[in-house]
PDB file of N, CA and C in Angstrom:
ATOM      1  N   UNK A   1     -38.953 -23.530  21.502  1.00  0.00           N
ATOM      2  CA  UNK A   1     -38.977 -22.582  22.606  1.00  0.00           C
ATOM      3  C   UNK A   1     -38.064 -23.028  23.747  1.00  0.00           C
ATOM      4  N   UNK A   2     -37.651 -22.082  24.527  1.00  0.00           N
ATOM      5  CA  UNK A   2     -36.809 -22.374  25.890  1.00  0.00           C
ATOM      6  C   UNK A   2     -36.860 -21.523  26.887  1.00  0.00           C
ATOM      7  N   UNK A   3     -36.469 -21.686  27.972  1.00  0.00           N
ATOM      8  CA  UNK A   3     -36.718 -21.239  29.155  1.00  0.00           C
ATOM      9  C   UNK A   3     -35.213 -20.687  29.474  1.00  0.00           C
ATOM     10  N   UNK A   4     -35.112 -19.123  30.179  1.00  0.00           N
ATOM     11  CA  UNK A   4     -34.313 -19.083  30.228  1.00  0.00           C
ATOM     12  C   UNK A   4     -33.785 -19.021  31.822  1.00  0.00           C
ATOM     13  N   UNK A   5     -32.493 -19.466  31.924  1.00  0.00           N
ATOM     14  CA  UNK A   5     -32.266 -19.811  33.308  1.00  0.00           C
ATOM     15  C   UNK A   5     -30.747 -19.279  33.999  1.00  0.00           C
ATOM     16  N   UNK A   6     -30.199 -18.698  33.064  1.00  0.00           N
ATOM     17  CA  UNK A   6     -29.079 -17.996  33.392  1.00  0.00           C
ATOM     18  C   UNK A   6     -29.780 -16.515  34.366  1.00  0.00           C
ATOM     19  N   UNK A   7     -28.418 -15.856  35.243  1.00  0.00           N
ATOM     20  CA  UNK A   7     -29.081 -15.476  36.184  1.00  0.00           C
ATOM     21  C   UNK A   7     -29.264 -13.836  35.454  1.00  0.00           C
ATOM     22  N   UNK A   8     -30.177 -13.297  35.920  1.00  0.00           N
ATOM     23  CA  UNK A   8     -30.944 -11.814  35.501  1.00  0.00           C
ATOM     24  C   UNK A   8     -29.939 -10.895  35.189  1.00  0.00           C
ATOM     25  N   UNK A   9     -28.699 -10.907  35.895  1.00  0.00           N
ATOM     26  CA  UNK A   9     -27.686  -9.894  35.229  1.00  0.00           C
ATOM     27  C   UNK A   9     -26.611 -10.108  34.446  1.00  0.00           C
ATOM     28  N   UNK A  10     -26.866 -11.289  34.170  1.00  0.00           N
ATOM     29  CA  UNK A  10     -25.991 -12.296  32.421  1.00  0.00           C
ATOM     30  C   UNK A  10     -26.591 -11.834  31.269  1.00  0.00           C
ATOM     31  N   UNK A  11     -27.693 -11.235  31.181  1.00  0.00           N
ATOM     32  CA  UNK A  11     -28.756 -10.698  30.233  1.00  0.00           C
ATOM     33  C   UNK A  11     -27.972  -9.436  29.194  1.00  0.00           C
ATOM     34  N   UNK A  12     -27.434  -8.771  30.250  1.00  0.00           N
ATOM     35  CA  UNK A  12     -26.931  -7.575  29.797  1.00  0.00           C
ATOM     36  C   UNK A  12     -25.619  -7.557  29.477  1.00  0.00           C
ATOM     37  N   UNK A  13     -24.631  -8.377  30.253  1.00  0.00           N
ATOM     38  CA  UNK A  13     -23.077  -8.675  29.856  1.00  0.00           C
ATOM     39  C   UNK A  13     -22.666  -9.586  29.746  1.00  0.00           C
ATOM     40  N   UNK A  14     -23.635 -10.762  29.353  1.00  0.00           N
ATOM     41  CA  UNK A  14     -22.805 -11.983  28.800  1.00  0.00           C
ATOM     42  C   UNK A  14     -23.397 -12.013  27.400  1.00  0.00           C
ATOM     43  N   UNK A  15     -21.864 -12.645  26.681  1.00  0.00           N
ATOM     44  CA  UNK A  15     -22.205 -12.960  25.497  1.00  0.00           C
ATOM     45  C   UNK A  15     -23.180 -14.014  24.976  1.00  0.00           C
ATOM     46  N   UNK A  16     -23.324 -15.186  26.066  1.00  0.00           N
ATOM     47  CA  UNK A  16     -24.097 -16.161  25.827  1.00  0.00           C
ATOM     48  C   UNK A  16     -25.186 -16.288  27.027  1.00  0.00           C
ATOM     49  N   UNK A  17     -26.351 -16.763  27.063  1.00  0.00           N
ATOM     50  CA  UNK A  17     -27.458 -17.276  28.175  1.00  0.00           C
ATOM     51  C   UNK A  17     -27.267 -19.034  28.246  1.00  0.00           C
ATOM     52  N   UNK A  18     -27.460 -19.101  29.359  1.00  0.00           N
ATOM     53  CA  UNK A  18     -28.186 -20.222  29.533  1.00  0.00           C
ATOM     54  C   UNK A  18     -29.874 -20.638  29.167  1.00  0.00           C
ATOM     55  N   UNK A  19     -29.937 -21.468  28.715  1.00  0.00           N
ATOM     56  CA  UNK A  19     -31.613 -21.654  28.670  1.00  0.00           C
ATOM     57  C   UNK A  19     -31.717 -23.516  28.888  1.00  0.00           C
ATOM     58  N   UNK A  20     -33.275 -23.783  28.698  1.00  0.00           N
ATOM     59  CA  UNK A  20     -33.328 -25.185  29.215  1.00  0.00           C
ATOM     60  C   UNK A  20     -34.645 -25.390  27.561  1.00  0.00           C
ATOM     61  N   UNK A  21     -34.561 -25.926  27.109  1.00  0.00           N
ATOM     62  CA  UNK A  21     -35.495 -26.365  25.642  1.00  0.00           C
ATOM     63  C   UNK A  21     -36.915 -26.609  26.731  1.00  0.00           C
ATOM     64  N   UNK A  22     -37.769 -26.308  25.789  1.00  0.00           N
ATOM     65  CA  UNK A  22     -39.285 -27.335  26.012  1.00  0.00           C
ATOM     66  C   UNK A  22     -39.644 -28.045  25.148  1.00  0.00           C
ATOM     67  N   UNK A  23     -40.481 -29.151  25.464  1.00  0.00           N
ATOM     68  CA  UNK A  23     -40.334 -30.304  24.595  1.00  0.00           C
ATOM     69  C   UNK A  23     -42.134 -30.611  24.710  1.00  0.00           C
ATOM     70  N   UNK A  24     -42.423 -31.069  23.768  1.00  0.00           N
ATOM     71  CA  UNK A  24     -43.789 -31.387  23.910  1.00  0.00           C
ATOM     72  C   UNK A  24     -43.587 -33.132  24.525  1.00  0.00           C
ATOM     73  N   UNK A  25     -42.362 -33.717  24.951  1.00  0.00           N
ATOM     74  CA  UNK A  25     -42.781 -35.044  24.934  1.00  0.00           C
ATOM     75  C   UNK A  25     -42.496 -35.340  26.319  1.00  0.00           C
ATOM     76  N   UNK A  26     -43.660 -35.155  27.126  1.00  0.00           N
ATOM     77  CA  UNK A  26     -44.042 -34.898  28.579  1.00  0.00           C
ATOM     78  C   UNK A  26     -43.181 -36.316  29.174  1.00  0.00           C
ATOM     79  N   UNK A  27     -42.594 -36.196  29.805  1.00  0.00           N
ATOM     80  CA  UNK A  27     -42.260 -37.766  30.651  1.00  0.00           C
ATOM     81  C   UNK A  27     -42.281 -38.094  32.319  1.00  0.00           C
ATOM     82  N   UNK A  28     -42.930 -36.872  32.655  1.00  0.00           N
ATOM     83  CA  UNK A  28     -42.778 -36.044  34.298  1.00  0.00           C
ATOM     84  C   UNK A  28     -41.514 -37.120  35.159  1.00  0.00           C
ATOM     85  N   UNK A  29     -40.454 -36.329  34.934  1.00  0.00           N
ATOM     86  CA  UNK A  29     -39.450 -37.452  35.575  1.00  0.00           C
ATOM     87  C   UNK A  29     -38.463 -36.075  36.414  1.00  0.00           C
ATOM     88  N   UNK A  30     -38.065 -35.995  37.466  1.00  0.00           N
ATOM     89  CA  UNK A  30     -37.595 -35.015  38.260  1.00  0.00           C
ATOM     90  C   UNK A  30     -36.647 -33.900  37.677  1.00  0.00           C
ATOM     91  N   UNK A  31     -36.198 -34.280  35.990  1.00  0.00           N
ATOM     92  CA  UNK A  31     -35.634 -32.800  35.334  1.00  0.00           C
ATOM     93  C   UNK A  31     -36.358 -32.195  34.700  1.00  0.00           C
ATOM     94  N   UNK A  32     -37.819 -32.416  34.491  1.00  0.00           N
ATOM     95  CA  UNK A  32     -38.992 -31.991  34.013  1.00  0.00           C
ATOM     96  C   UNK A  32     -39.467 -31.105  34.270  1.00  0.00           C
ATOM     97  N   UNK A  33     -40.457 -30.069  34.094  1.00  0.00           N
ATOM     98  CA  UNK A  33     -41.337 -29.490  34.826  1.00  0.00           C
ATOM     99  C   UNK A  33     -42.004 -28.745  33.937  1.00  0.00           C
ATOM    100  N   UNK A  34     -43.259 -29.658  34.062  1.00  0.00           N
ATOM    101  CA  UNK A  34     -44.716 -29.237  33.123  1.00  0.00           C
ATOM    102  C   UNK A  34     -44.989 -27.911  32.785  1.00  0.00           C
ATOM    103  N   UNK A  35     -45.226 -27.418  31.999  1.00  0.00           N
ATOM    104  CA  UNK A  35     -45.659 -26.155  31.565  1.00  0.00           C
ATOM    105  C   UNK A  35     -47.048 -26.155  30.352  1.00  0.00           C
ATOM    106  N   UNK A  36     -47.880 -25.110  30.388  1.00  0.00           N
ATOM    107  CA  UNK A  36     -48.988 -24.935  29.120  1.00  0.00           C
ATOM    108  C   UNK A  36     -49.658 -24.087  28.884  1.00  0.00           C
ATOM    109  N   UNK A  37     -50.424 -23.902  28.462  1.00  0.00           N
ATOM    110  CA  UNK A  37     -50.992 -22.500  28.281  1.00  0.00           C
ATOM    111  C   UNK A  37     -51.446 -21.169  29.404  1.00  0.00           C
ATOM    112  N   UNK A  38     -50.997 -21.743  30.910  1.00  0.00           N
ATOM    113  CA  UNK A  38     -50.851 -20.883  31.683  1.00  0.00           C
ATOM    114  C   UNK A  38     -49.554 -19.844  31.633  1.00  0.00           C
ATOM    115  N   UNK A  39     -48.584 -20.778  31.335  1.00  0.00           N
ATOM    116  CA  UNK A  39     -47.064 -20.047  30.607  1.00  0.00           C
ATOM    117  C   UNK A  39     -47.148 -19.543  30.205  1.00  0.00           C
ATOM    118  N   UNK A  40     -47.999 -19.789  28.745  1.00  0.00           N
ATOM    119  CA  UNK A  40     -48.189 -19.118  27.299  1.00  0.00           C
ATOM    120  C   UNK A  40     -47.518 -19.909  26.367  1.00  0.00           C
ATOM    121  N   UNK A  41     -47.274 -21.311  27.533  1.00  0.00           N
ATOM    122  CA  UNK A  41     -46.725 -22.305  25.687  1.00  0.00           C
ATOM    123  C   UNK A  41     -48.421 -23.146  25.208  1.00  0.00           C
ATOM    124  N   UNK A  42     -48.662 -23.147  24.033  1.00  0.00           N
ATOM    125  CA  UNK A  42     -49.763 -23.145  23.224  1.00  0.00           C
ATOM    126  C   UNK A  42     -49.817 -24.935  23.989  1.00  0.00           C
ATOM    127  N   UNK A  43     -48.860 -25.686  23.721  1.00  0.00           N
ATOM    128  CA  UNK A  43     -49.492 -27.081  23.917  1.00  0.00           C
ATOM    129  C   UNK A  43     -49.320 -27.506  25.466  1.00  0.00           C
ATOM    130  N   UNK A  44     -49.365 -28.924  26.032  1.00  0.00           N
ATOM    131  CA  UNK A  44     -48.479 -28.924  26.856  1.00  0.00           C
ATOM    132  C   UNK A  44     -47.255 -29.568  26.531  1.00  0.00           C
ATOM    133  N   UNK A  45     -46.629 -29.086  27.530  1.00  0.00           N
ATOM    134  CA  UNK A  45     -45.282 -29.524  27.612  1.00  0.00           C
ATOM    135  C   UNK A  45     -44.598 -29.415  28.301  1.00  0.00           C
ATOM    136  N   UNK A  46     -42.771 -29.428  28.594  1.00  0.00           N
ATOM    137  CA  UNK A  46     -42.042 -29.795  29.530  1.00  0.00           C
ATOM    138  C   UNK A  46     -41.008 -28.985  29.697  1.00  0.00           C
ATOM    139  N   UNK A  47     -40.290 -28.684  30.490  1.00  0.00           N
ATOM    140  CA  UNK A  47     -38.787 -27.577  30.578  1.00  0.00           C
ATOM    141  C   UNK A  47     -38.026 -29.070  30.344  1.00  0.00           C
ATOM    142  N   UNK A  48     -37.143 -28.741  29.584  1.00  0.00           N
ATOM    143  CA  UNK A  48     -35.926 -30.258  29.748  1.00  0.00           C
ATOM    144  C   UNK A  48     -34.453 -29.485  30.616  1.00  0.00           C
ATOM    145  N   UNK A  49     -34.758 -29.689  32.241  1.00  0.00           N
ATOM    146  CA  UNK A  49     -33.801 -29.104  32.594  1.00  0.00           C
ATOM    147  C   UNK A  49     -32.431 -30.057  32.706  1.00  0.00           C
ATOM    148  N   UNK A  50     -32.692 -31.352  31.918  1.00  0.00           N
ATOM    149  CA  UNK A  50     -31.476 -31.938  32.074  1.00  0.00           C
ATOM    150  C   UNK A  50     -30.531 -31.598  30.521  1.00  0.00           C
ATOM    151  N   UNK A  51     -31.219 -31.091  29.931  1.00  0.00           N
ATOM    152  CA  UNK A  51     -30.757 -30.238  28.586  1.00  0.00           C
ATOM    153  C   UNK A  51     -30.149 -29.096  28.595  1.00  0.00           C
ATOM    154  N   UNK A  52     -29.572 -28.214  29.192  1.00  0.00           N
ATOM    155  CA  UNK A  52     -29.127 -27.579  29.186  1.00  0.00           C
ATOM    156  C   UNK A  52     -28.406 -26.780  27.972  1.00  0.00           C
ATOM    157  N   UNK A  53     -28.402 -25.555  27.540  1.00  0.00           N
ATOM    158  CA  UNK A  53     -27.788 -25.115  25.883  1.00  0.00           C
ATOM    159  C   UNK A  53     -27.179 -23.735  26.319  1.00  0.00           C
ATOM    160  N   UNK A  54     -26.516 -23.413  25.370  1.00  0.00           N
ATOM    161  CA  UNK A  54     -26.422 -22.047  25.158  1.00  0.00           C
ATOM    162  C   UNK A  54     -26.354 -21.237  24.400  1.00  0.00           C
ATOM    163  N   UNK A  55     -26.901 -20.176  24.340  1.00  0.00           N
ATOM    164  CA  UNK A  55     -27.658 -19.288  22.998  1.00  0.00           C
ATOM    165  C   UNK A  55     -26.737 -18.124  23.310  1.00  0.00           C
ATOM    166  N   UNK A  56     -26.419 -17.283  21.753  1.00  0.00           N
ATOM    167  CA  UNK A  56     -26.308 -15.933  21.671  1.00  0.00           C
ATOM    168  C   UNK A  56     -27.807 -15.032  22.323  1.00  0.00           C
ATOM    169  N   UNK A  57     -28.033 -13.704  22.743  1.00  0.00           N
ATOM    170  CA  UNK A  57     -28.821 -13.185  23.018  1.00  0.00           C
ATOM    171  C   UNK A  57     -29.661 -12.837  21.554  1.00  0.00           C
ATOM    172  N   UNK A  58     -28.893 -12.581  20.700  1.00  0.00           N
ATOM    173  CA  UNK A  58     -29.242 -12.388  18.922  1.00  0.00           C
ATOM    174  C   UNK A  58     -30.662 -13.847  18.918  1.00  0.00           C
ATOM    175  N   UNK A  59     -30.143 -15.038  19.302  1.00  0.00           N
ATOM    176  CA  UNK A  59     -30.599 -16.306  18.973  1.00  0.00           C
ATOM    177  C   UNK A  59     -32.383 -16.212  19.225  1.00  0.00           C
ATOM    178  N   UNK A  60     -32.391 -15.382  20.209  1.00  0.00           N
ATOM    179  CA  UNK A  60     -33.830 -15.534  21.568  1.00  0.00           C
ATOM    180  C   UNK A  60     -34.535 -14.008  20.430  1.00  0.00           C
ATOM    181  N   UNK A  61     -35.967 -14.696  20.192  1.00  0.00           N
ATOM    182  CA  UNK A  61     -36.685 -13.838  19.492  1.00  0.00           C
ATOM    183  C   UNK A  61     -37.582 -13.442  20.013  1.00  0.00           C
ATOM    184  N   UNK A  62     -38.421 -13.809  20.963  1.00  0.00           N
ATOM    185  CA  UNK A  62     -39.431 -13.218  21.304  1.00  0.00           C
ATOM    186  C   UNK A  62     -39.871 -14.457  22.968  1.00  0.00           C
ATOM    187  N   UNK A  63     -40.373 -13.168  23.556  1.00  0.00           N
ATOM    188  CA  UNK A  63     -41.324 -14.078  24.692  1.00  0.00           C
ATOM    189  C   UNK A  63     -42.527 -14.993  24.053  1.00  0.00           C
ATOM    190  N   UNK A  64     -42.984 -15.768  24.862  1.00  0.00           N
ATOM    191  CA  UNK A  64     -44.223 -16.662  24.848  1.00  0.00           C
ATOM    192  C   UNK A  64     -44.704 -16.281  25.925  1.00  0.00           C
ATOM    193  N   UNK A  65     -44.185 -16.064  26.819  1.00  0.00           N
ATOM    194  CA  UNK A  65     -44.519 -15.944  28.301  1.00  0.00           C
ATOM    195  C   UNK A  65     -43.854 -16.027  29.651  1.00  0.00           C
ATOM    196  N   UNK A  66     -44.626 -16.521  30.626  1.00  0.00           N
ATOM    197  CA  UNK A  66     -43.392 -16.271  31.870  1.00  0.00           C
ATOM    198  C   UNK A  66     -44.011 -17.354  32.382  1.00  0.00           C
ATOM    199  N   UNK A  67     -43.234 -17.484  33.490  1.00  0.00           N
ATOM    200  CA  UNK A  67     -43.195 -18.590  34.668  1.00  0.00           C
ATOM    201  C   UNK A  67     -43.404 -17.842  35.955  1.00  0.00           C
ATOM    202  N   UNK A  68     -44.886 -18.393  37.077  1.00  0.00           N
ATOM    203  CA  UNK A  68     -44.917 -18.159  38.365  1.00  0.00           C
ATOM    204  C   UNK A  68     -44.334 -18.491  38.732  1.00  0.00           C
ATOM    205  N   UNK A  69     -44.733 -18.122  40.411  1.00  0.00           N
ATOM    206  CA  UNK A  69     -43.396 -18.306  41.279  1.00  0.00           C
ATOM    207  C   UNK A  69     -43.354 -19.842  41.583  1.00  0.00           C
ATOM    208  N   UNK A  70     -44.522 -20.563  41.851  1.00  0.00           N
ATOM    209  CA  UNK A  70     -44.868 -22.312  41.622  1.00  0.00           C
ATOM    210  C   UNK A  70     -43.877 -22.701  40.911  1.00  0.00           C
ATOM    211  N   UNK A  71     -43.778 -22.243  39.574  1.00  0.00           N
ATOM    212  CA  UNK A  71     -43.316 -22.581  38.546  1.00  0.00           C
ATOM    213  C   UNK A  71     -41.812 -22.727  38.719  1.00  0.00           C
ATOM    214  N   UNK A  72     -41.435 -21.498  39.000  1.00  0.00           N
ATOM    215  CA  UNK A  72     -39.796 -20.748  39.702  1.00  0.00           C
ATOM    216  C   UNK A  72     -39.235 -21.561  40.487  1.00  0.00           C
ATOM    217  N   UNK A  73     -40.213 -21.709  41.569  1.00  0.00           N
ATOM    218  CA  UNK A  73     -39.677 -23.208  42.445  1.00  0.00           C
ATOM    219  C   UNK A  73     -39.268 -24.433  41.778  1.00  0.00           C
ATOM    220  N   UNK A  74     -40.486 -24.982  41.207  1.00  0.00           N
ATOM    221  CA  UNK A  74     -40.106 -26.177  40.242  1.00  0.00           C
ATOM    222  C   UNK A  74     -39.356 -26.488  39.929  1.00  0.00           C
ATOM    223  N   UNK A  75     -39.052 -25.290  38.901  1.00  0.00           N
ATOM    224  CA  UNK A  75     -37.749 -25.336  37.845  1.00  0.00           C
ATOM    225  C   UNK A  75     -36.252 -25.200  38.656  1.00  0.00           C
ATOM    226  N   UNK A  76     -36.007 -24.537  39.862  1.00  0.00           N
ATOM    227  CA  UNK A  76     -35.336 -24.332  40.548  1.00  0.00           C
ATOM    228  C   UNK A  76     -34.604 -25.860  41.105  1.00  0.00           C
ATOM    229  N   UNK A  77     -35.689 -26.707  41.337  1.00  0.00           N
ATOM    230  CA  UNK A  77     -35.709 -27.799  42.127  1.00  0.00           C
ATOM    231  C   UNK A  77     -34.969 -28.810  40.717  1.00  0.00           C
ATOM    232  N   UNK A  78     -35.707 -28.563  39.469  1.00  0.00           N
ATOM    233  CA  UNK A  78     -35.209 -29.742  38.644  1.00  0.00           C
ATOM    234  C   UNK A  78     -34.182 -29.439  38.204  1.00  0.00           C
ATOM    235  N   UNK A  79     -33.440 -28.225  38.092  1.00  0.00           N
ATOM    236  CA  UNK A  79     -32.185 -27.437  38.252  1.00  0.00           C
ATOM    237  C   UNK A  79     -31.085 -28.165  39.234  1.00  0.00           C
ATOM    238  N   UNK A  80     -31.831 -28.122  40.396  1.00  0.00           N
ATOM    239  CA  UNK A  80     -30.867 -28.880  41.229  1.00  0.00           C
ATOM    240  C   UNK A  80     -30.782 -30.058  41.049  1.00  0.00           C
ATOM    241  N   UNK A  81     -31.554 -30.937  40.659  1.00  0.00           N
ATOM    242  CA  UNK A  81     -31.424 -32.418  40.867  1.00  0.00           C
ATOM    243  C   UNK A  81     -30.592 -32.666  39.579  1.00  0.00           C
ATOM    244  N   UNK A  82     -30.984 -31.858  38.372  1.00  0.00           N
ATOM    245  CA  UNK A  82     -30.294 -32.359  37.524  1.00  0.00           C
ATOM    246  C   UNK A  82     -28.518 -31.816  37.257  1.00  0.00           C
ATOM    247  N   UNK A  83     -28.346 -31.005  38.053  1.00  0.00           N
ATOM    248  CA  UNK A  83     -26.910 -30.550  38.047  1.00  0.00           C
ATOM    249  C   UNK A  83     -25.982 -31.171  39.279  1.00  0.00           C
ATOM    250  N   UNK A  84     -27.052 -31.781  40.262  1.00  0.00           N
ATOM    251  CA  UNK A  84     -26.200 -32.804  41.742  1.00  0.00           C
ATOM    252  C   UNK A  84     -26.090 -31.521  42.710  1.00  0.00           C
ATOM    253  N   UNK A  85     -26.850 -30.617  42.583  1.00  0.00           N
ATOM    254  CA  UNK A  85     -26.645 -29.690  43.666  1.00  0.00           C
ATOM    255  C   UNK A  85     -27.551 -29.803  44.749  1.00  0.00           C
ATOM    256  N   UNK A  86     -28.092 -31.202  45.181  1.00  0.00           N
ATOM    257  CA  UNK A  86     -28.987 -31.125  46.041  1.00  0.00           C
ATOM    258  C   UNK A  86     -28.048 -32.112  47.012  1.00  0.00           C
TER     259      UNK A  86
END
């Protein structure tokens, strides 16, 4: 599963997304950010925002779920630290 993090109107005219993997192998270290069955991912686990990928839209099959706005922040934050934009 992955999180996707490219911005809302790349959806429709880019050929590729950004996304960030989740990983079940929790390490809470500042490119992290916990996620679990509040998401709708079944175990717990982690966004690996120092992972970064990129997928065809074809690639992405289905939701699991979404991310609050808590969450939004988070990920926002380990976004920054892990790209040096802070």
């Amino acid at each position: 599963p992955v999180v996707l993090v490219s911005r809302q109107e790349a959806y429709a005219v880019g050929a590729h997304v950004v996304v960030a993997p989740i990983t079940t192998r929790v390490r809470h270290i500042a490119t992290h950010v916990d996620v679990g069955e509040r998401e709708g991912v079944p175990r717990t686990s982690a966004v690996n925002c120092g992972l970064l990928l990129t997928l065809t839209p074809g690639e992405l099959i289905e939701p699991l779920g979404a991310l609050g706005t808590a969450k939004l922040e988070e990920l926002d934050e380990a976004l920054k630290f892990a790209l040096g934009l802070e």
